[in-house]
PDB file of N, CA and C in Angstrom:
ATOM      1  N   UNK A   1       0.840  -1.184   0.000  1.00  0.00           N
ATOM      2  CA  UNK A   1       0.000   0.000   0.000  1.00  0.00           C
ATOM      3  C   UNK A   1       0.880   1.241   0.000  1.00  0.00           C
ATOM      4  N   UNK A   2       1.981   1.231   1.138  1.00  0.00           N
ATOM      5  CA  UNK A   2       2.592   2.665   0.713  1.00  0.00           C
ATOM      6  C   UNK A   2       3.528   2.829  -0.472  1.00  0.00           C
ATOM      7  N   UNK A   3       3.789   1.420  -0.864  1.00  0.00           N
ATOM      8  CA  UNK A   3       4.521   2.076  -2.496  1.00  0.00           C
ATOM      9  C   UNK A   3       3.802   2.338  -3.448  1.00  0.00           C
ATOM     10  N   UNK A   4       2.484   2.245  -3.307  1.00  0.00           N
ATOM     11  CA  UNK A   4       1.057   2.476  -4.104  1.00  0.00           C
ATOM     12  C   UNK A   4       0.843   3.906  -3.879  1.00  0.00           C
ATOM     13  N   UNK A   5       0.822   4.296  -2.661  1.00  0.00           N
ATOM     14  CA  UNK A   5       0.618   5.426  -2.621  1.00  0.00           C
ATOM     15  C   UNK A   5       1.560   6.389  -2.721  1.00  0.00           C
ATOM     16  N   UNK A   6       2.562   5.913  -2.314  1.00  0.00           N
ATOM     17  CA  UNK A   6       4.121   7.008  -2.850  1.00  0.00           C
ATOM     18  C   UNK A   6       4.233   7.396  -4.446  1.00  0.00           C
ATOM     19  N   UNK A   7       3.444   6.169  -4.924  1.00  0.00           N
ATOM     20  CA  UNK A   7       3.390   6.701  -6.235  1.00  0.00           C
ATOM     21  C   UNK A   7       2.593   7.547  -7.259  1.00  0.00           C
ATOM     22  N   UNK A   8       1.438   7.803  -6.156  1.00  0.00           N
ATOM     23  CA  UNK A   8       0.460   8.617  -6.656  1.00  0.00           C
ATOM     24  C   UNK A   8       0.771  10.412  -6.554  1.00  0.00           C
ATOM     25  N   UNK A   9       0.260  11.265  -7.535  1.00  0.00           N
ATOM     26  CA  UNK A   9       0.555  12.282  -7.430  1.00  0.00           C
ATOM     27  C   UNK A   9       0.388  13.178  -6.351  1.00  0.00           C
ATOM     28  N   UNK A  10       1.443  14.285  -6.022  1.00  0.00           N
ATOM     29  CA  UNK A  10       1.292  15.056  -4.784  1.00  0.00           C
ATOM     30  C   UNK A  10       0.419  15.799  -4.770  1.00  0.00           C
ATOM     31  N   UNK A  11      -0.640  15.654  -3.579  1.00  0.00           N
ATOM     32  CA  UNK A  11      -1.421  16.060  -3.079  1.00  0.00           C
ATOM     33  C   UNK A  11      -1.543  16.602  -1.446  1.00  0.00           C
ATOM     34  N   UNK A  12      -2.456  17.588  -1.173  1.00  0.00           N
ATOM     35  CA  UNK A  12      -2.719  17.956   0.252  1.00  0.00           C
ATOM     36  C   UNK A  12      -2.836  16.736   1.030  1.00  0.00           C
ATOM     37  N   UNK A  13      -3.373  15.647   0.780  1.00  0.00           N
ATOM     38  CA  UNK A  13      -3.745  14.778   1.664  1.00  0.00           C
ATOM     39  C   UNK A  13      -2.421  13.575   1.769  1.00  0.00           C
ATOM     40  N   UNK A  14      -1.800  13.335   0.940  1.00  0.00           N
ATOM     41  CA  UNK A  14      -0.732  12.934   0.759  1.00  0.00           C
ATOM     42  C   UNK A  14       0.131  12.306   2.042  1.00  0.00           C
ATOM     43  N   UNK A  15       0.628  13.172   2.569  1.00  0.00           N
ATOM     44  CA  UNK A  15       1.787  12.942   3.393  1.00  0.00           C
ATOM     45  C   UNK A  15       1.002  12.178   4.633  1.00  0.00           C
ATOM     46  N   UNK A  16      -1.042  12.355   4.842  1.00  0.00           N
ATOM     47  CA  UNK A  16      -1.490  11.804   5.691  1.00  0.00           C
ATOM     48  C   UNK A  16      -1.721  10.369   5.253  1.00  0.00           C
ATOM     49  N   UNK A  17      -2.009  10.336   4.061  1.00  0.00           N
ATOM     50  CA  UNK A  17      -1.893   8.904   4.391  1.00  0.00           C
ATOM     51  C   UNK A  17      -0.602   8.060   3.902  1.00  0.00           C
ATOM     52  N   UNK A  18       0.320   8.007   3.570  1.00  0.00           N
ATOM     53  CA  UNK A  18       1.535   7.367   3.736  1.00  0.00           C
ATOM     54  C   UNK A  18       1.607   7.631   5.136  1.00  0.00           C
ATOM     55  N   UNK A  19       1.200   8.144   6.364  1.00  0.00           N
ATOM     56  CA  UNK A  19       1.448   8.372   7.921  1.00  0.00           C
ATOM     57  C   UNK A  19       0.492   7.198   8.149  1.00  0.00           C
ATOM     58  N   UNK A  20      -0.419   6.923   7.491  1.00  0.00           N
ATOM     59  CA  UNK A  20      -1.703   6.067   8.015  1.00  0.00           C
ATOM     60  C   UNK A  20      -1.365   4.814   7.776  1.00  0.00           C
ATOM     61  N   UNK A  21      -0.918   4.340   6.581  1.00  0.00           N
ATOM     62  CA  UNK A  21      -0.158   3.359   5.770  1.00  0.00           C
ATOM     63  C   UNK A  21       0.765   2.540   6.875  1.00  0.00           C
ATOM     64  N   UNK A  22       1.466   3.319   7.045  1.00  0.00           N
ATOM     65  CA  UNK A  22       2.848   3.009   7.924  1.00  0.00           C
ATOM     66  C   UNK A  22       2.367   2.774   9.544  1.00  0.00           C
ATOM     67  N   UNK A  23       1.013   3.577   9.786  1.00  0.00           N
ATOM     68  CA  UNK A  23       0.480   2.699  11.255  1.00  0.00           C
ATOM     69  C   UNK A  23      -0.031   1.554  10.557  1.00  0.00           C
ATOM     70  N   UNK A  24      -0.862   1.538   9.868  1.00  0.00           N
ATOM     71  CA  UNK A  24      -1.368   0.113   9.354  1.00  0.00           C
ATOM     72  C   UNK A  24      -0.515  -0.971   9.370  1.00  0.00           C
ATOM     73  N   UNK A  25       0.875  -0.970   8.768  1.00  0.00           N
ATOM     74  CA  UNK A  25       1.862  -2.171   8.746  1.00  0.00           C
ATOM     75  C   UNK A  25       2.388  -2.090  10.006  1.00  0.00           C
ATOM     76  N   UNK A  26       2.520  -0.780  11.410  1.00  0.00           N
ATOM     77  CA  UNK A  26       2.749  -1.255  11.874  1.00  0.00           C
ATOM     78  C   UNK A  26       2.356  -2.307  12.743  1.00  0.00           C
ATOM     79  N   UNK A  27       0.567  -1.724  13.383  1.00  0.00           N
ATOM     80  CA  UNK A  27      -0.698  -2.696  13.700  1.00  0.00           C
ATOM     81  C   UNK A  27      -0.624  -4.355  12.911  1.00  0.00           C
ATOM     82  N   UNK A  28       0.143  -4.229  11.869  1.00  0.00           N
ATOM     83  CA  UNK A  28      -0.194  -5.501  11.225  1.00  0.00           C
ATOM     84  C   UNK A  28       1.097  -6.320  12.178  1.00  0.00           C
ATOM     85  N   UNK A  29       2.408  -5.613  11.648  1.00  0.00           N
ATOM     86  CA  UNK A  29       3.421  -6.517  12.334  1.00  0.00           C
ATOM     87  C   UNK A  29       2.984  -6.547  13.686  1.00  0.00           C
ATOM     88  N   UNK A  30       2.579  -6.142  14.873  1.00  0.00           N
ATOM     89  CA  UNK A  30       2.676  -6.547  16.553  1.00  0.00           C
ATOM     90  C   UNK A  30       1.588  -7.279  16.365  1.00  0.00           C
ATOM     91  N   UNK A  31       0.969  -7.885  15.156  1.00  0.00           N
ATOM     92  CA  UNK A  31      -0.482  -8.858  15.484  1.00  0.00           C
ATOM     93  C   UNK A  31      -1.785  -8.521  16.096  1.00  0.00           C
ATOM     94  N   UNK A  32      -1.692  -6.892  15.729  1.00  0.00           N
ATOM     95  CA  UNK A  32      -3.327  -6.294  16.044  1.00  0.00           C
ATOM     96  C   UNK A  32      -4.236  -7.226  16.199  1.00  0.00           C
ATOM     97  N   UNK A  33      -5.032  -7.370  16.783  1.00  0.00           N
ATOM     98  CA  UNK A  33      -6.679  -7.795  16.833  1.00  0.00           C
ATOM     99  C   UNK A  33      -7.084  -7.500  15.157  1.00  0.00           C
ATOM    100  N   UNK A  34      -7.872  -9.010  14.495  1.00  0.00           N
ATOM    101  CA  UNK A  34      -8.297  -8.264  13.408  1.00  0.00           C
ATOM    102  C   UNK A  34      -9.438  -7.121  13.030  1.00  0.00           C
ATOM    103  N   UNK A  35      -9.826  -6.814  14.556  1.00  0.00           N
ATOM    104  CA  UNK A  35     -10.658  -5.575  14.341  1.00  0.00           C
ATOM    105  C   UNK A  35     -10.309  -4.170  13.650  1.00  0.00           C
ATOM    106  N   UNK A  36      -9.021  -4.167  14.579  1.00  0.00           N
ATOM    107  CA  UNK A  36      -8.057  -3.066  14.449  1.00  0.00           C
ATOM    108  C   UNK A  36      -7.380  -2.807  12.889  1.00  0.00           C
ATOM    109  N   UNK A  37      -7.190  -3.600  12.667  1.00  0.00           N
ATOM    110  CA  UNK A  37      -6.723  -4.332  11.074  1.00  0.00           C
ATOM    111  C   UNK A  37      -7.746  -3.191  10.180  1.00  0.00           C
ATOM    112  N   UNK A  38      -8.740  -4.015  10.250  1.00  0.00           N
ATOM    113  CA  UNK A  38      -9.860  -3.703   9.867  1.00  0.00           C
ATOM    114  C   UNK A  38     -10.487  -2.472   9.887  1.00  0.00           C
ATOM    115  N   UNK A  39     -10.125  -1.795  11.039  1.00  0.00           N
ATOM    116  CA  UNK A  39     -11.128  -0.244  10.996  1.00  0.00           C
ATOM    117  C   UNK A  39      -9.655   0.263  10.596  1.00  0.00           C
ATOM    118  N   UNK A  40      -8.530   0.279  11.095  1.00  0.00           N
ATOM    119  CA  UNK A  40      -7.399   0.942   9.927  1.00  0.00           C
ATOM    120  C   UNK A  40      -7.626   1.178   8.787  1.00  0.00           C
ATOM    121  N   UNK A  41      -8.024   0.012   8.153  1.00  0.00           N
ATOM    122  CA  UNK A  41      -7.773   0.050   6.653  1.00  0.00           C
ATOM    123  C   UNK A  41      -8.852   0.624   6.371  1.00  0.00           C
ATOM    124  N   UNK A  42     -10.348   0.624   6.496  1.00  0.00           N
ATOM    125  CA  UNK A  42     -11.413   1.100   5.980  1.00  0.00           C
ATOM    126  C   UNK A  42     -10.796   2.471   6.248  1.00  0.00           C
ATOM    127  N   UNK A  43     -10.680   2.932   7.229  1.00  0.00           N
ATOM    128  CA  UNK A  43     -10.059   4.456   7.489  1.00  0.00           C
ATOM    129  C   UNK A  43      -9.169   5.025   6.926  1.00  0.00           C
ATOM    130  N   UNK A  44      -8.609   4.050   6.398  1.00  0.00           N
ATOM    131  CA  UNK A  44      -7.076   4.362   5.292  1.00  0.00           C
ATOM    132  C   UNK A  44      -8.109   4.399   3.738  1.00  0.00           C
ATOM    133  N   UNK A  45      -8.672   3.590   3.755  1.00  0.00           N
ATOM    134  CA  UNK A  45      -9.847   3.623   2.156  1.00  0.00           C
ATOM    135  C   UNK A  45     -10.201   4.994   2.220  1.00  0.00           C
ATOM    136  N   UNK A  46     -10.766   5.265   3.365  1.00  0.00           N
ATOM    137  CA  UNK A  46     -12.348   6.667   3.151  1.00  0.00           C
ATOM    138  C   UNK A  46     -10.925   7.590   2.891  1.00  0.00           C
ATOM    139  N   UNK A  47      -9.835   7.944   3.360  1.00  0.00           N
ATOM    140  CA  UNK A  47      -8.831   8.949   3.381  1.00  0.00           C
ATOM    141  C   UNK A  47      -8.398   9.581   2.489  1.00  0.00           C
ATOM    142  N   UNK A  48      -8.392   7.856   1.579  1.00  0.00           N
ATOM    143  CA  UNK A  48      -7.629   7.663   0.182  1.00  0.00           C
ATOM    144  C   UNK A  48      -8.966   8.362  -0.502  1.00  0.00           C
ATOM    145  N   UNK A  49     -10.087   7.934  -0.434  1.00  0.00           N
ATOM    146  CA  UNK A  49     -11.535   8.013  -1.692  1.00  0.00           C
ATOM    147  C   UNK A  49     -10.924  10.379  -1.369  1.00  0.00           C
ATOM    148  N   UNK A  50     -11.256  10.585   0.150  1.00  0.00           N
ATOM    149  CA  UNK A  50     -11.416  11.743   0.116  1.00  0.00           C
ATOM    150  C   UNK A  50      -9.784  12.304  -0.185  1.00  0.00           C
ATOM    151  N   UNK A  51      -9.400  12.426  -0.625  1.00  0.00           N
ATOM    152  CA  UNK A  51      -8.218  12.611  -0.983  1.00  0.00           C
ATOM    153  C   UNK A  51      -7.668  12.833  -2.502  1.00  0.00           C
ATOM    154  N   UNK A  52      -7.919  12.008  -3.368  1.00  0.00           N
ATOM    155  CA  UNK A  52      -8.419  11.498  -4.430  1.00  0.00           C
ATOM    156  C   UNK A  52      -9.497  11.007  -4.934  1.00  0.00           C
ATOM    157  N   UNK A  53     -10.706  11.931  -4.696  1.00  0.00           N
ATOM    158  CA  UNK A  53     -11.948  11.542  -5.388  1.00  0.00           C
ATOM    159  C   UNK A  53     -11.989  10.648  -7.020  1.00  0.00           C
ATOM    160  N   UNK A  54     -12.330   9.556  -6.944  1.00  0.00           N
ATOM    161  CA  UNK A  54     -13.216   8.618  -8.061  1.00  0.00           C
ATOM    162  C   UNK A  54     -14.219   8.322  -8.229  1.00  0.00           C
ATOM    163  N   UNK A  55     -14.802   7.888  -9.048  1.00  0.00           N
ATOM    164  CA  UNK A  55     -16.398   7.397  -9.159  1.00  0.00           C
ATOM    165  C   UNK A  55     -16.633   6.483  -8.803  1.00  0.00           C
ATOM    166  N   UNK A  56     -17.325   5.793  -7.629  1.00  0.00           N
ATOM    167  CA  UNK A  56     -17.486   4.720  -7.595  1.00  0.00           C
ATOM    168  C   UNK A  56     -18.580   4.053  -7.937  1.00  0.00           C
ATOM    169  N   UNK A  57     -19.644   4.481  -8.825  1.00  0.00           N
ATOM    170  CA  UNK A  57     -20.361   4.066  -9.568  1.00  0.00           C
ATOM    171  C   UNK A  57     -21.028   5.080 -10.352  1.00  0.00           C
ATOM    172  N   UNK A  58     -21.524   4.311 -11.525  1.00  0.00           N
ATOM    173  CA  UNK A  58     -21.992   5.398 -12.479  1.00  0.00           C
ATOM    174  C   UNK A  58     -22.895   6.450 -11.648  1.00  0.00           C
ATOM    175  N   UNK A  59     -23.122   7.709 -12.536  1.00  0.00           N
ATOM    176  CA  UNK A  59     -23.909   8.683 -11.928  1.00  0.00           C
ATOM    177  C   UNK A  59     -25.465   8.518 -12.801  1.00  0.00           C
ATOM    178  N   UNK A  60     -25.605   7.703 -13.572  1.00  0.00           N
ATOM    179  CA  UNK A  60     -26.996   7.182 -14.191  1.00  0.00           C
ATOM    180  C   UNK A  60     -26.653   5.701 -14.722  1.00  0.00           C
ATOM    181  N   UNK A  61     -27.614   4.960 -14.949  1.00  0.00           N
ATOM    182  CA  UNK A  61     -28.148   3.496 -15.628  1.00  0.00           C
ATOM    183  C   UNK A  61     -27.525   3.888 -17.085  1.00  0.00           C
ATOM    184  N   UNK A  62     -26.888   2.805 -17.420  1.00  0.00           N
ATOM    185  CA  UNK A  62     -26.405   2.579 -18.597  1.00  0.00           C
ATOM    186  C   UNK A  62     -27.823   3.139 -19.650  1.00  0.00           C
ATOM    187  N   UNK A  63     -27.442   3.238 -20.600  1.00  0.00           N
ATOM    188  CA  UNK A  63     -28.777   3.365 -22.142  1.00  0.00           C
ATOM    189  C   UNK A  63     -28.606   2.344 -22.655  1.00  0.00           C
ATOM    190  N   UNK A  64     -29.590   1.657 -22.816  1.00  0.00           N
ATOM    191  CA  UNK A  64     -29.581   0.672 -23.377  1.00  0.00           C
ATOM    192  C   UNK A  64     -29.447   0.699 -25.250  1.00  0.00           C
ATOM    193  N   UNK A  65     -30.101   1.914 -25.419  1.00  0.00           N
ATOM    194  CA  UNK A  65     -30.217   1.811 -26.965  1.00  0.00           C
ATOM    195  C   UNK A  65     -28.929   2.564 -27.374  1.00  0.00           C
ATOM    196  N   UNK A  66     -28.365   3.252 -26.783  1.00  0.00           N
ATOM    197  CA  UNK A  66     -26.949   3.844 -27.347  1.00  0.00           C
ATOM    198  C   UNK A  66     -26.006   2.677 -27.041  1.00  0.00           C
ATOM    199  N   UNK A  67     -26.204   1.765 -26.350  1.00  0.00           N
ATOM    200  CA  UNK A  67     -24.893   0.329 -26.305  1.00  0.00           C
ATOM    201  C   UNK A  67     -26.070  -0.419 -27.244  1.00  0.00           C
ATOM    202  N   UNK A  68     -26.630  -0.171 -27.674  1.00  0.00           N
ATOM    203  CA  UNK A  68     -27.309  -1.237 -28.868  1.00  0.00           C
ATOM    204  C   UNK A  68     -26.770  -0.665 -30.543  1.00  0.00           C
ATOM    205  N   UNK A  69     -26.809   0.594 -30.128  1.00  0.00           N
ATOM    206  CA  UNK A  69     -26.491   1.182 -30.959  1.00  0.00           C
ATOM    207  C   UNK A  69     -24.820   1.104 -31.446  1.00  0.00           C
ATOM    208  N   UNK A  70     -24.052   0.982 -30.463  1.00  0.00           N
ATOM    209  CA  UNK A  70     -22.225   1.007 -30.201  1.00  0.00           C
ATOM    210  C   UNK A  70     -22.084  -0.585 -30.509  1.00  0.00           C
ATOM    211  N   UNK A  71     -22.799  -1.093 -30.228  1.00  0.00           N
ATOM    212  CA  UNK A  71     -22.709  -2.580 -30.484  1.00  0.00           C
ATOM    213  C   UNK A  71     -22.686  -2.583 -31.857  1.00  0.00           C
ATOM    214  N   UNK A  72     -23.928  -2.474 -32.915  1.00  0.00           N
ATOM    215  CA  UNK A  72     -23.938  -2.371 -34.362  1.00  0.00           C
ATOM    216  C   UNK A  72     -22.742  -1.917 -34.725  1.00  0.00           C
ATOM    217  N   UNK A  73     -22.712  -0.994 -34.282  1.00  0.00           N
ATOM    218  CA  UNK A  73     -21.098  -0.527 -35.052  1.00  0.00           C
ATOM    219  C   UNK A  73     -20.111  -0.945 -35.033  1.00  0.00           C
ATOM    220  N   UNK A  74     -19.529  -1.027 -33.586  1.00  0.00           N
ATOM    221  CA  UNK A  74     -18.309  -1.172 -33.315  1.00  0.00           C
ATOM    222  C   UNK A  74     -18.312  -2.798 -33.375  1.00  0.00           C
ATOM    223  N   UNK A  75     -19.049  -3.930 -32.677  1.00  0.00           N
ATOM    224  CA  UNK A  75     -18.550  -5.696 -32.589  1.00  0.00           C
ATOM    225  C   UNK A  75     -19.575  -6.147 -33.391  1.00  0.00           C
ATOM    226  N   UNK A  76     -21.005  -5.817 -33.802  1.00  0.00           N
ATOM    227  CA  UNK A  76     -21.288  -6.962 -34.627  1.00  0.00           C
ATOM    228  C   UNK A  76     -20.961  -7.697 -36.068  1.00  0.00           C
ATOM    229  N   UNK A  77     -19.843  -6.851 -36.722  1.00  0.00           N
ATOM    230  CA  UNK A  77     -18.932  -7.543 -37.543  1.00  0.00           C
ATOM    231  C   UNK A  77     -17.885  -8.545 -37.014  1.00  0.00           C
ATOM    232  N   UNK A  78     -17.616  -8.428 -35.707  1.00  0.00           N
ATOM    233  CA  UNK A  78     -16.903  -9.776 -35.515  1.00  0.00           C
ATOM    234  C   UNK A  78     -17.572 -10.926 -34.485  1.00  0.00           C
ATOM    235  N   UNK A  79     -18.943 -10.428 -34.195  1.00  0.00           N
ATOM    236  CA  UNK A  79     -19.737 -10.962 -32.825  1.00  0.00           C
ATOM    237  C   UNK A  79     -20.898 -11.455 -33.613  1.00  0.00           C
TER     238      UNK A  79
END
């Protein structure tokens, strides 16, 4: 995880979580409780999402007739 994140571009939030990262492995090496494990990392996730906002799911339902439509075109010559 922190060479994952060392490699991502510099940001404000940045330097907090490579700090979060590095409690995480350390909780991992002394054999945390897997609770602890566990709310780390989700806490290390939400840090990362707010930090670097992504989509985590579409913002509407696919169209069906524009992928019916992308389909004709683009694969049903080889599909």
């Amino acid at each position: 995880v922190e060479t994952r994140l060392s490699a991502l571009p510099e940001n404000a939030g940045k330097a907090e979580l490579l700090g979060r990262s590095r409690t995480l492995r350390s909780t991992i090496a002394r054999k945390a409780s897997p609770d602890e494990v566990a709310a780390q990392s989700r806490a290390l996730a939400s840090a990362l999402l707010a930090a670097y906002p992504v989509p985590l799911a579409p913002t509407a339902p696919p169209d069906l007739a524009r992928g019916a439509a992308l389909y004709s075109q683009n694969c049903v010559s080889c599909h």
